[in-house]
N, C-alpha and C. Protein backbone atom coordinates (compact mmCIF):
# COMPACT_ATOMS: atom_id res chain seq x y z
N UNK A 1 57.77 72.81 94.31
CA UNK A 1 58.75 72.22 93.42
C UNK A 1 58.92 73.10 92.17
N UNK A 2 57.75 73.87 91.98
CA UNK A 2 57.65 74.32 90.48
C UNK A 2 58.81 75.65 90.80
N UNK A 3 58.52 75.89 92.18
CA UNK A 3 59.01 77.63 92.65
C UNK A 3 60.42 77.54 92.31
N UNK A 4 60.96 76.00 93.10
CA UNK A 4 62.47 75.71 93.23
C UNK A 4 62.90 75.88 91.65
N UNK A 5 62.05 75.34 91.08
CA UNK A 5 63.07 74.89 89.85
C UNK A 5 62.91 76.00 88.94
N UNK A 6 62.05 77.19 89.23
CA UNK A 6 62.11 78.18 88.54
C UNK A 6 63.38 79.02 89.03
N UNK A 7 63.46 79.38 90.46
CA UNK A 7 64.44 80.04 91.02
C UNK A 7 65.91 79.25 90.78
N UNK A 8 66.02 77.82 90.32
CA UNK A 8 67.13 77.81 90.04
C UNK A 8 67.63 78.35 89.06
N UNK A 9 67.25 78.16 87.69
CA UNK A 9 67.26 78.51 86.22
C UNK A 9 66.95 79.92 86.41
N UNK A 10 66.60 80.51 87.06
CA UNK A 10 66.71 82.44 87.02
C UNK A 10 68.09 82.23 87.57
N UNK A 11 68.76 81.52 88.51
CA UNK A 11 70.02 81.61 89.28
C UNK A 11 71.13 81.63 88.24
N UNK A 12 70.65 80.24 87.36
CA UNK A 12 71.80 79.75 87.03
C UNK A 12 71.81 81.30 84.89
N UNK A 13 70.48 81.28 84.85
CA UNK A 13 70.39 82.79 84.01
C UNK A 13 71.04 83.88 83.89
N UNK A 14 71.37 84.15 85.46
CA UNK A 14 71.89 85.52 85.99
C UNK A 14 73.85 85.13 86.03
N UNK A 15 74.01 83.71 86.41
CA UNK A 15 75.33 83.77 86.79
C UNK A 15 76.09 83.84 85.32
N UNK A 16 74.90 82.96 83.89
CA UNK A 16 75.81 82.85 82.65
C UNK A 16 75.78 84.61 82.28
N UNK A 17 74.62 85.11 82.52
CA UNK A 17 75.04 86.85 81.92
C UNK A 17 75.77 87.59 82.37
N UNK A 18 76.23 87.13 84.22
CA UNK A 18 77.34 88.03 84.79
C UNK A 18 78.41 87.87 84.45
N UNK A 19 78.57 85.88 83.77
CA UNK A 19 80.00 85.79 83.55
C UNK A 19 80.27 86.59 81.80
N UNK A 20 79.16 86.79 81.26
CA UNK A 20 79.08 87.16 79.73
C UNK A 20 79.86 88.53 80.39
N UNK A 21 78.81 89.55 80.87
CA UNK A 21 79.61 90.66 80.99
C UNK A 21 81.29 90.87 81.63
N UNK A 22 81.60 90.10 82.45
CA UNK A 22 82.40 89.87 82.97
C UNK A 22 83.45 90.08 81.93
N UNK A 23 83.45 88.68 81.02
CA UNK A 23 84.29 88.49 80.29
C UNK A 23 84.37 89.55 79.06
N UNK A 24 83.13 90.34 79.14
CA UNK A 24 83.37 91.28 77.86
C UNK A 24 84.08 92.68 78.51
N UNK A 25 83.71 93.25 79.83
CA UNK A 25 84.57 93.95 80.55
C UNK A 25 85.88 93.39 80.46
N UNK A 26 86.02 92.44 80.41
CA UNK A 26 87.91 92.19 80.65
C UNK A 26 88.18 92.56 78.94
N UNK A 27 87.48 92.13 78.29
CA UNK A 27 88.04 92.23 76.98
C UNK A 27 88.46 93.79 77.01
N UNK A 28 87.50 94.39 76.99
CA UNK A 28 87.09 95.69 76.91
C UNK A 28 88.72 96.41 77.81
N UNK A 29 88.81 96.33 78.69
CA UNK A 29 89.98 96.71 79.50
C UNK A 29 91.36 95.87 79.17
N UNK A 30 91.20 95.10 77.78
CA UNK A 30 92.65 94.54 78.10
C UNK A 30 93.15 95.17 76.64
N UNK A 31 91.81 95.63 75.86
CA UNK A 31 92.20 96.17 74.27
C UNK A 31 92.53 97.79 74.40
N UNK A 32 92.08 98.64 75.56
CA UNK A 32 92.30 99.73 75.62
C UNK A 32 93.75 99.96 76.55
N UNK A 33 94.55 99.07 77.06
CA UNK A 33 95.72 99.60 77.42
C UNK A 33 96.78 99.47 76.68
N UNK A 34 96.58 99.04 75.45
CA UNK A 34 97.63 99.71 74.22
C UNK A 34 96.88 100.42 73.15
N UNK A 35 97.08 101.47 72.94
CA UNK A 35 96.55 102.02 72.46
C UNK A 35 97.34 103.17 70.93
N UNK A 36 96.93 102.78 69.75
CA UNK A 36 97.72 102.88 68.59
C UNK A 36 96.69 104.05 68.13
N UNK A 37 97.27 105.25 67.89
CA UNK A 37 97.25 106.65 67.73
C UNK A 37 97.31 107.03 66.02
N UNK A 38 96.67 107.38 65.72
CA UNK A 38 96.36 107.75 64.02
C UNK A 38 97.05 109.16 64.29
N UNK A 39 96.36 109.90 64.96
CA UNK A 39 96.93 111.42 65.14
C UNK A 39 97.92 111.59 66.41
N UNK A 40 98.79 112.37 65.86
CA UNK A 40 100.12 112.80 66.95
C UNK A 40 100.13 114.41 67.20
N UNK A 41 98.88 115.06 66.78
CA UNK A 41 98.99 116.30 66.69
C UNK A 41 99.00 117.11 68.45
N UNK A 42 100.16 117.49 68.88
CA UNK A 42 100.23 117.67 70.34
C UNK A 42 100.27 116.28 71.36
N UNK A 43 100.63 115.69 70.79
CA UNK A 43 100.67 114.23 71.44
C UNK A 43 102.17 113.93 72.12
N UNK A 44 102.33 113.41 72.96
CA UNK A 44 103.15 113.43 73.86
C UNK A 44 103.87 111.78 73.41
N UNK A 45 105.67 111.91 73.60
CA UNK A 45 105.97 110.05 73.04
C UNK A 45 107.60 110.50 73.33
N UNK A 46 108.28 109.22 73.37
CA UNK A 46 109.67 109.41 73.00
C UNK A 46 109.93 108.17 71.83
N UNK A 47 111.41 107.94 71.34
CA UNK A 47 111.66 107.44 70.76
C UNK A 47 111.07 105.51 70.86
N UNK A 48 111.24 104.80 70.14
CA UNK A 48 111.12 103.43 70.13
C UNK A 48 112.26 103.39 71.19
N UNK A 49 113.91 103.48 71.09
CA UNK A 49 114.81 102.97 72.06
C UNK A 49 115.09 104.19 73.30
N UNK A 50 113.80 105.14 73.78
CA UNK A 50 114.22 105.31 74.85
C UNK A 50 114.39 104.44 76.14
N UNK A 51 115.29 104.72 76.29
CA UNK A 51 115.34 103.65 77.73
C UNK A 51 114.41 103.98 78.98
N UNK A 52 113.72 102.77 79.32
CA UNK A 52 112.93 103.00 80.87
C UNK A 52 113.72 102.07 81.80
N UNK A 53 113.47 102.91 82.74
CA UNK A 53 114.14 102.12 84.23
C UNK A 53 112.87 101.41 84.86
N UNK A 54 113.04 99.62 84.60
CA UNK A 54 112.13 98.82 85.36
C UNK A 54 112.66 99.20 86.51
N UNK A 55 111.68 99.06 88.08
CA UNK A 55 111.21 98.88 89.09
C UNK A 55 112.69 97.70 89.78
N UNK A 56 112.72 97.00 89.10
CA UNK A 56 114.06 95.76 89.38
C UNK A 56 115.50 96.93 89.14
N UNK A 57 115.66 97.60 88.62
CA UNK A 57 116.70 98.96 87.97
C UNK A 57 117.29 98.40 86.67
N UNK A 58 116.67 97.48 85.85
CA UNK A 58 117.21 97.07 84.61
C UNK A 58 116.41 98.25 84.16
N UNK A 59 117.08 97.87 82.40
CA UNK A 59 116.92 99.12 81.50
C UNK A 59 116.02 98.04 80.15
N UNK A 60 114.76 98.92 80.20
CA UNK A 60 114.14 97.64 78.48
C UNK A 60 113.87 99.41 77.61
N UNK A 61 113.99 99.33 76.61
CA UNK A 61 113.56 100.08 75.44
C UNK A 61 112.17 100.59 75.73
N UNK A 62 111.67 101.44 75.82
CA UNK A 62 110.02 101.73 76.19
C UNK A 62 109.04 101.28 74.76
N UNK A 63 109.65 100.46 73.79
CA UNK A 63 109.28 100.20 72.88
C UNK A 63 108.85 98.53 73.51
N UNK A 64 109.79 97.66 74.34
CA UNK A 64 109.48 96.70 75.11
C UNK A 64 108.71 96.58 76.30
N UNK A 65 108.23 97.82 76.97
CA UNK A 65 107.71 97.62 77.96
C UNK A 65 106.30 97.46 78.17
N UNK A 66 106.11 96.67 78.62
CA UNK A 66 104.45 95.88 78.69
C UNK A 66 103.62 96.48 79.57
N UNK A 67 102.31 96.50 79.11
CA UNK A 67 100.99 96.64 80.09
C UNK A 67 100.98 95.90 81.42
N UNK A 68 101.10 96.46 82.83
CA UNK A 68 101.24 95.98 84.10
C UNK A 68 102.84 95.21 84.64
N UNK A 69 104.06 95.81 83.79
CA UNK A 69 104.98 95.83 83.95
C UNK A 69 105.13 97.01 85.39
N UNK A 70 106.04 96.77 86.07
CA UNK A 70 106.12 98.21 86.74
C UNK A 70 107.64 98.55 86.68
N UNK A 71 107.99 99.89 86.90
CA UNK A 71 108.87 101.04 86.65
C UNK A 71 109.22 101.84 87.79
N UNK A 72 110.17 102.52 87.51
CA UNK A 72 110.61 102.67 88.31
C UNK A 72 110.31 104.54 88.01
N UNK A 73 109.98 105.22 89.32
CA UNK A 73 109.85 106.74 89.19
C UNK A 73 110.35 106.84 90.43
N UNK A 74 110.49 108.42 90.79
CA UNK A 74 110.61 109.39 92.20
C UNK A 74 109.48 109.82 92.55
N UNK A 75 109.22 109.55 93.94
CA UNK A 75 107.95 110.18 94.93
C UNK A 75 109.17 111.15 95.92
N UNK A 76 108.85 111.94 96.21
CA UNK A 76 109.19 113.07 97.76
C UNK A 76 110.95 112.77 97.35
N UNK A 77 111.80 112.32 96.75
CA UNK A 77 112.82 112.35 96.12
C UNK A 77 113.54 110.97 96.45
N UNK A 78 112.81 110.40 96.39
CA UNK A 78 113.51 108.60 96.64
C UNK A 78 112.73 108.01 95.45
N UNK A 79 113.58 106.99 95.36
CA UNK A 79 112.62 105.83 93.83
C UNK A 79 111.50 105.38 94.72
N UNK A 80 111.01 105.21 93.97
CA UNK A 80 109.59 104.38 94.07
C UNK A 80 109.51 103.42 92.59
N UNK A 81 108.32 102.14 92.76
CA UNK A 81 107.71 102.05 91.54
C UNK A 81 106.74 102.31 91.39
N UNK A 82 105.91 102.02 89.99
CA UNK A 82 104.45 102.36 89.52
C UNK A 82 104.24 101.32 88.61
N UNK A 83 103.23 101.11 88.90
CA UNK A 83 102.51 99.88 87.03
C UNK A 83 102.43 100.46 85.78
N UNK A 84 102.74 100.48 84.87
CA UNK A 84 102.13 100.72 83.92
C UNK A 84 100.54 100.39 83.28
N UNK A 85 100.27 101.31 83.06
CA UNK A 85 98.53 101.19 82.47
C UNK A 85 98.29 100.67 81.65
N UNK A 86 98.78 101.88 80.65
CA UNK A 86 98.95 102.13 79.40
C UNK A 86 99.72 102.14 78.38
N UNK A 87 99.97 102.17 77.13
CA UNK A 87 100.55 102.11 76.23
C UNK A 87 99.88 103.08 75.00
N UNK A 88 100.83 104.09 74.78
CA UNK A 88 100.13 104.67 73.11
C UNK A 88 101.68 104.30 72.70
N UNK A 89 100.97 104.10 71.42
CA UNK A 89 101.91 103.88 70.14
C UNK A 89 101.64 104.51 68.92
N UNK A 90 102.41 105.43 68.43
CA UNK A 90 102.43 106.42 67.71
C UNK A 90 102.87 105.76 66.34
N UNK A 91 102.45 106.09 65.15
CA UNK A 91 103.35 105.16 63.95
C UNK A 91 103.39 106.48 63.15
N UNK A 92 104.59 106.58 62.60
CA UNK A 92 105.01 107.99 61.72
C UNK A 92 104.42 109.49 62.49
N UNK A 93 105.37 109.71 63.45
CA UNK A 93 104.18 110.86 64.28
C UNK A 93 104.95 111.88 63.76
N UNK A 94 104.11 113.08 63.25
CA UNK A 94 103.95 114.34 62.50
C UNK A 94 105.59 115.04 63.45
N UNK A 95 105.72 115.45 64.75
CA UNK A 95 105.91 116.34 65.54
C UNK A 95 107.35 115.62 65.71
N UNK A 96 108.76 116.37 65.23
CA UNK A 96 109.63 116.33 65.61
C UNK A 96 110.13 116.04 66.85
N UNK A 97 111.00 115.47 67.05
CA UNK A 97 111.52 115.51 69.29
C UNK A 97 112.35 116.57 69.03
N UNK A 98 112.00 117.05 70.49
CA UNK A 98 113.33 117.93 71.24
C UNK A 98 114.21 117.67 71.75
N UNK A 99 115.14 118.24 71.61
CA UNK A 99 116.61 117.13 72.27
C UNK A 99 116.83 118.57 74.19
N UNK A 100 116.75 117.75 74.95
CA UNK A 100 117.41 118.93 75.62
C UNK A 100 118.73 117.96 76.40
N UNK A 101 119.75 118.95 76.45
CA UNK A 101 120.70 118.43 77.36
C UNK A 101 121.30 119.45 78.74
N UNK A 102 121.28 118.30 79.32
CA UNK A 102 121.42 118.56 80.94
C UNK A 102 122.47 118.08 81.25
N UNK A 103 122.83 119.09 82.49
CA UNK A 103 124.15 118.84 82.92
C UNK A 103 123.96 118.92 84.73
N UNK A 104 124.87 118.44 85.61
CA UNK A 104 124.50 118.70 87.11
C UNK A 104 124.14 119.96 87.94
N UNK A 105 123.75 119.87 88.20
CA UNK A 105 122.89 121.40 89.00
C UNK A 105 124.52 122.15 89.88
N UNK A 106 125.24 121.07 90.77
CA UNK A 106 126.01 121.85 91.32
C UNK A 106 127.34 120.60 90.71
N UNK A 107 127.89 121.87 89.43
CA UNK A 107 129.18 121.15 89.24
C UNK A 107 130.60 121.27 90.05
N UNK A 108 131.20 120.31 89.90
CA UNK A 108 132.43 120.23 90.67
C UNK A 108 133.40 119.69 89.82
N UNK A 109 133.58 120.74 88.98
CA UNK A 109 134.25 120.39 87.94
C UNK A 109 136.40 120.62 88.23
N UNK A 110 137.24 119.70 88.51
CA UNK A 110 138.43 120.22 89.03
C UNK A 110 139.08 120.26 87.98
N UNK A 111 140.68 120.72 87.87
CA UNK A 111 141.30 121.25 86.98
C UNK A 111 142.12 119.83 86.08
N UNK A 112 141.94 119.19 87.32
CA UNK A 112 142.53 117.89 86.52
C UNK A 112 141.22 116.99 85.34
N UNK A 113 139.98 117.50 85.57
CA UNK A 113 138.88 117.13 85.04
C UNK A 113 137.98 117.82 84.32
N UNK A 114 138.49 118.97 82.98
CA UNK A 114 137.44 119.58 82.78
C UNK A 114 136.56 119.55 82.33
N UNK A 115 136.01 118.25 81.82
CA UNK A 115 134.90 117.63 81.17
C UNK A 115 133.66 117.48 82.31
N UNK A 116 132.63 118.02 82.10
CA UNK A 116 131.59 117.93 82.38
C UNK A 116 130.36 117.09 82.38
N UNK A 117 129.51 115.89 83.05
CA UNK A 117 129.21 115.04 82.23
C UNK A 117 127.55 115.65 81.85
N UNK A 118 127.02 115.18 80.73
CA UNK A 118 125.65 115.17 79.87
C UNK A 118 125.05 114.69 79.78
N UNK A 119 123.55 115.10 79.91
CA UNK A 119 122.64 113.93 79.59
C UNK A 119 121.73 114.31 78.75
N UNK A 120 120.97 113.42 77.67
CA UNK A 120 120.53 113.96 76.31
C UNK A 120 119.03 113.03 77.19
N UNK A 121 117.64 114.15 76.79
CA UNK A 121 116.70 113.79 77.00
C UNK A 121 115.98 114.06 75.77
N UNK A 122 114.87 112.99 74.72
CA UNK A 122 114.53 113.57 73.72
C UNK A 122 113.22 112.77 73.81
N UNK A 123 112.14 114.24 73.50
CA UNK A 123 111.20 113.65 73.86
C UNK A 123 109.95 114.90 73.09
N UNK A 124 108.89 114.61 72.54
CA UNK A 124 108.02 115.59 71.60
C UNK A 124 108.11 117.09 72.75
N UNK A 125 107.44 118.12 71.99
CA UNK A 125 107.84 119.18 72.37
C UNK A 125 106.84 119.46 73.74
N UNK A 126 106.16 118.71 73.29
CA UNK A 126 104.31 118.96 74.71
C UNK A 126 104.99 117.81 75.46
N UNK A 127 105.61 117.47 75.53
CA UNK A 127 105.89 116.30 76.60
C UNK A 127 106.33 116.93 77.74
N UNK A 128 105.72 116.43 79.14
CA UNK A 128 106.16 116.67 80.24
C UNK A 128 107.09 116.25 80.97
N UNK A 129 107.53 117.57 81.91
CA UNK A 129 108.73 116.77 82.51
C UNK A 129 108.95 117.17 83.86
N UNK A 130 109.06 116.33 84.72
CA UNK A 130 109.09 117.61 86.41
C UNK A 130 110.12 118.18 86.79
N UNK A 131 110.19 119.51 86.73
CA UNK A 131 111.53 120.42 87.27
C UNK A 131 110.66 121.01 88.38
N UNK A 132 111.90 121.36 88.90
CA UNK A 132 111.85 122.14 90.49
C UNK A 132 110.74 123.40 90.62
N UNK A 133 110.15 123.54 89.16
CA UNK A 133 108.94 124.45 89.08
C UNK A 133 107.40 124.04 88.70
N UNK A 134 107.48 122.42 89.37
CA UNK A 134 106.46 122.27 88.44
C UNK A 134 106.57 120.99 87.40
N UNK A 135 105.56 120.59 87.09
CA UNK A 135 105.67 119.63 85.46
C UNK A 135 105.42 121.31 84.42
N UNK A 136 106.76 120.88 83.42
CA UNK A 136 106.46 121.41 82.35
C UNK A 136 106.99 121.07 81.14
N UNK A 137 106.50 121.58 80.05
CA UNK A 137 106.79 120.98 78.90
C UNK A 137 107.87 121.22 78.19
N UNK A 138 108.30 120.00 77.33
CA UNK A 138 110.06 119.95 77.04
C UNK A 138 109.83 121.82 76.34
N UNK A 139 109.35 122.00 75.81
CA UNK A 139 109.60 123.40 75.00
C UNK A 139 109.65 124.07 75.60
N UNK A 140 108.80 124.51 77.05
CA UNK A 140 108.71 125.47 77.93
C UNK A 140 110.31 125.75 78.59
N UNK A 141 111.40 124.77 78.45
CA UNK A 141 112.39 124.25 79.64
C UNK A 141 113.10 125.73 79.20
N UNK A 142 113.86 126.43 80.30
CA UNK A 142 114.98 127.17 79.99
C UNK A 142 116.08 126.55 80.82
N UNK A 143 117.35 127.70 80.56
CA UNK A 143 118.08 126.83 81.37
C UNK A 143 118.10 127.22 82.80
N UNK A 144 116.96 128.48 83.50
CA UNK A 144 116.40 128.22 84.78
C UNK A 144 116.07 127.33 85.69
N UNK A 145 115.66 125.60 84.80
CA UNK A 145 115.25 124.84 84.96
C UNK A 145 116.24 123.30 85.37
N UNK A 146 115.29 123.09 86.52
CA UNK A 146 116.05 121.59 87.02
C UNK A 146 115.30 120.68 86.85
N UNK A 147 115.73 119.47 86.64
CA UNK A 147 115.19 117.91 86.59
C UNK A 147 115.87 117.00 87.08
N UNK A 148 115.31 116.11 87.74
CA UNK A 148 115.63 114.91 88.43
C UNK A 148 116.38 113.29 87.96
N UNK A 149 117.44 113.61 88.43
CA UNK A 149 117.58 111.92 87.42
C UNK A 149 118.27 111.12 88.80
N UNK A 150 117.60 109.88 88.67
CA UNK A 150 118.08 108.63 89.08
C UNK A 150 118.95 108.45 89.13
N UNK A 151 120.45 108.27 90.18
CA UNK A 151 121.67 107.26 89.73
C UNK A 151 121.73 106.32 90.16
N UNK A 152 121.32 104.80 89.08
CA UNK A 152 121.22 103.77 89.58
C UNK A 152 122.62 102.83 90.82
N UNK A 153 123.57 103.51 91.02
CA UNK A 153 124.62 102.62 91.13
C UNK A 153 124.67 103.38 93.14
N UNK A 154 124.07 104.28 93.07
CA UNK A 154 123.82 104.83 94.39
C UNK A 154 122.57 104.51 94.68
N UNK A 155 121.75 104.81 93.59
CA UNK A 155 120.12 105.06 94.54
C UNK A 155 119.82 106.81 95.24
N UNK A 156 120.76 107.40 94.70
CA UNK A 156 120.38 108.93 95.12
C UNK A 156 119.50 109.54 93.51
N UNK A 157 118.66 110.28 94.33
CA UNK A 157 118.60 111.44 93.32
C UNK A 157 119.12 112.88 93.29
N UNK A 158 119.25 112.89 92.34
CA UNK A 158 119.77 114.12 91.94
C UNK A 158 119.28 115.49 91.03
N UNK A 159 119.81 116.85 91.18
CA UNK A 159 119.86 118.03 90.25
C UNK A 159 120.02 117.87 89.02
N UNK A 160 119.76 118.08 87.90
CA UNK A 160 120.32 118.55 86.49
C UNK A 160 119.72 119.62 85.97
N UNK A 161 120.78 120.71 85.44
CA UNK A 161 120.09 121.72 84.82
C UNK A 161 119.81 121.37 83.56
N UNK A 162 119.46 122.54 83.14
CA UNK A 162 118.81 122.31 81.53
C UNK A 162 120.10 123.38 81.11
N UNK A 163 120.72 122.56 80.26
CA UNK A 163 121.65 123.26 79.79
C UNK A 163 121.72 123.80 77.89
N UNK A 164 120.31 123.25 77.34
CA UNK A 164 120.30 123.81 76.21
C UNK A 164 118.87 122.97 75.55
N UNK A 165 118.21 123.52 75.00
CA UNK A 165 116.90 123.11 74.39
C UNK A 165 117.15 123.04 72.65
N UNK A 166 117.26 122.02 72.16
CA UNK A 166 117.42 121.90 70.60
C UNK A 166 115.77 121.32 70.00
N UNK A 167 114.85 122.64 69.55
CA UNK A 167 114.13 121.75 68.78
C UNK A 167 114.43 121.28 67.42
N UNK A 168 113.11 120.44 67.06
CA UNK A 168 112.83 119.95 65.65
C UNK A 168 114.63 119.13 65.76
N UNK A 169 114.76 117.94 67.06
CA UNK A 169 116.14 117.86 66.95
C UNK A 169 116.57 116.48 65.80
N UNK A 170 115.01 115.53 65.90
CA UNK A 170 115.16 114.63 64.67
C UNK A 170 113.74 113.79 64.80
N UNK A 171 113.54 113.16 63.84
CA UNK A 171 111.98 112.84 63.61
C UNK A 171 112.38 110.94 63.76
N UNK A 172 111.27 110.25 63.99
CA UNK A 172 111.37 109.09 64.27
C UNK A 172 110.06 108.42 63.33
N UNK A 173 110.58 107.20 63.61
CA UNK A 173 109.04 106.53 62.24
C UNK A 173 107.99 105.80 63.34
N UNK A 174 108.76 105.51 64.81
CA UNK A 174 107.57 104.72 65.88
C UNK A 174 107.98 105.40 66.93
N UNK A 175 106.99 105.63 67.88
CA UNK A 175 106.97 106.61 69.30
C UNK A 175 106.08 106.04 69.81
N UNK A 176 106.53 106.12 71.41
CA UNK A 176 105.65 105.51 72.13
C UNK A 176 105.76 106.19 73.48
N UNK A 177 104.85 106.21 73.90
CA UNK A 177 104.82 106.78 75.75
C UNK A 177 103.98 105.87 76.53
N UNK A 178 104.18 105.98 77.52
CA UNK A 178 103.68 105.14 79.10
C UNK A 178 102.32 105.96 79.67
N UNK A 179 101.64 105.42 80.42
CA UNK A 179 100.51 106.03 81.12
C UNK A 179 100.71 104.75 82.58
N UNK A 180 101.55 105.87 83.76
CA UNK A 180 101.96 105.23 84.66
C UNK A 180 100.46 105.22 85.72
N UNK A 181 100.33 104.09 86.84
CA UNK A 181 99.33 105.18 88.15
C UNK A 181 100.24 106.01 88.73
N UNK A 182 100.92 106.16 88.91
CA UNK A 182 101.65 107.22 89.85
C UNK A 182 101.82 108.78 89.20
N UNK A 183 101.54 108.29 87.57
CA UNK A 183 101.96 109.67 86.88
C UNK A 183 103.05 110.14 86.19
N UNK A 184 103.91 109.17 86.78
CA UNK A 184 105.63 109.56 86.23
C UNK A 184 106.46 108.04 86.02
N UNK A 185 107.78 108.37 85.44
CA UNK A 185 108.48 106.81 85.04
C UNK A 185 109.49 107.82 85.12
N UNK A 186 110.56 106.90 84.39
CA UNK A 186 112.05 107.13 84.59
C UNK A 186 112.44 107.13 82.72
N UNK A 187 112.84 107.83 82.16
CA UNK A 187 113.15 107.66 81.00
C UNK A 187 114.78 107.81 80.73
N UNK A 188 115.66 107.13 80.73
CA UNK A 188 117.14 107.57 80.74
C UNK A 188 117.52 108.04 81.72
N UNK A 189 116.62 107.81 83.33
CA UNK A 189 116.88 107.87 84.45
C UNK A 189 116.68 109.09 84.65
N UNK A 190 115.44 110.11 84.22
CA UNK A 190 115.21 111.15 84.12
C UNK A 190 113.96 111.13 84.21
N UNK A 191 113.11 111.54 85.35
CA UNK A 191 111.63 111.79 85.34
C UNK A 191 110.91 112.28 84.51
N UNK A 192 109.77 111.63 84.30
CA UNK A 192 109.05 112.26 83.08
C UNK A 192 107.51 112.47 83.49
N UNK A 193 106.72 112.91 82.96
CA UNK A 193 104.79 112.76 83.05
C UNK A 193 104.73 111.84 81.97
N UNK A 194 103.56 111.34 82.90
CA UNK A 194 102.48 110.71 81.85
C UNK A 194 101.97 111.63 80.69
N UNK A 195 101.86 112.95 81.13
CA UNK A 195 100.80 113.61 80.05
C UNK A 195 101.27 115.30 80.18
């Protein structure tokens, strides 16, 4: 009798400290996926109202988008989604954005149409981005360089060149970036890295 009632109370010992740790692991994992950044020095972010493409193909501000929300990226050149992890949030970050603008890889521009259309991607200068060479960084881009954008109203992806790199193009007071599992999101329907 003495054995039983010892082995219960070790039982019932072990289950209150597993649930202790338990619950301090969750804490622990629910305070580190937003994560608010003192230093921006080489730090990777876009604006408060860049747009992300949810997973559903709506558009929220990446300033709105939540921890275990999922998003929408490209795998092997079709959408896919991904969860979000993470969250950094940048407050007054040191490092200007780069503006680059892109235009279609193969234009078909006719005489009745000579306008060309653009797309403005702005995003710190170390920020990654996947072109046809690779992830590389907005500063690295020439206009050698292609990137991928989403068109939501087809569901194709597509070419865009890099048709001009503007740094130091304007400074922001809140920045924020994603930490996807897959690695990548959609920012203005334009692939990006996590890192």
């Amino acid at each position: 009798m003495k054995f039983l009632t010892t082995s219960i109370f070790s039982l019932l010992s072990l289950t209150i400290f597993a649930q202790t740790e338990v619950t301090a692991v969750s804490s622990i994992q629910s305070q580190a996926t937003i994560r608010i950044s003192k230093s921006s020095k080489r730090c990777k972010y876009f604006s408060a109202n860049a747009p992300v493409t949810m997973a559903d193909g709506s558009v929220k501000s990446i300033a709105e988008v939540r921890v275990g929300e999922h998003v929408k990226t490209c795998k092997d050149g079709k959408t896919a989604s991904t969860q979000v992890r993470q969250i950094d949030v940048f407050d007054r970050p040191s490092s200007p954005l780069t503006a680059v603008y892109l235009r279609p890889a193969e234009e078909n521009v006719s005489s009745e149409s000579p306008i060309v259309p653009a797309l403005l991607l702005e995003a710190t200068p170390h920020h990654y981005v996947q072109t046809n060479h690779g992830r590389k960084r907005m500063k690295r881009l020439s206009k050698k360089d292609i990137l991928y954008h989403y068109e939501p109203s087809t569901g194709i992806v597509s070419s865009w060149k890099v048709g001009a790199v503007q740094e130091n193009a304007r400074r922001v007071n809140k920045a924020y970036n994603l930490e996807t599992v897959e690695g990548t999101y959609l920012v203005d329907n334009v692939m990006v890295a996590n890192n």
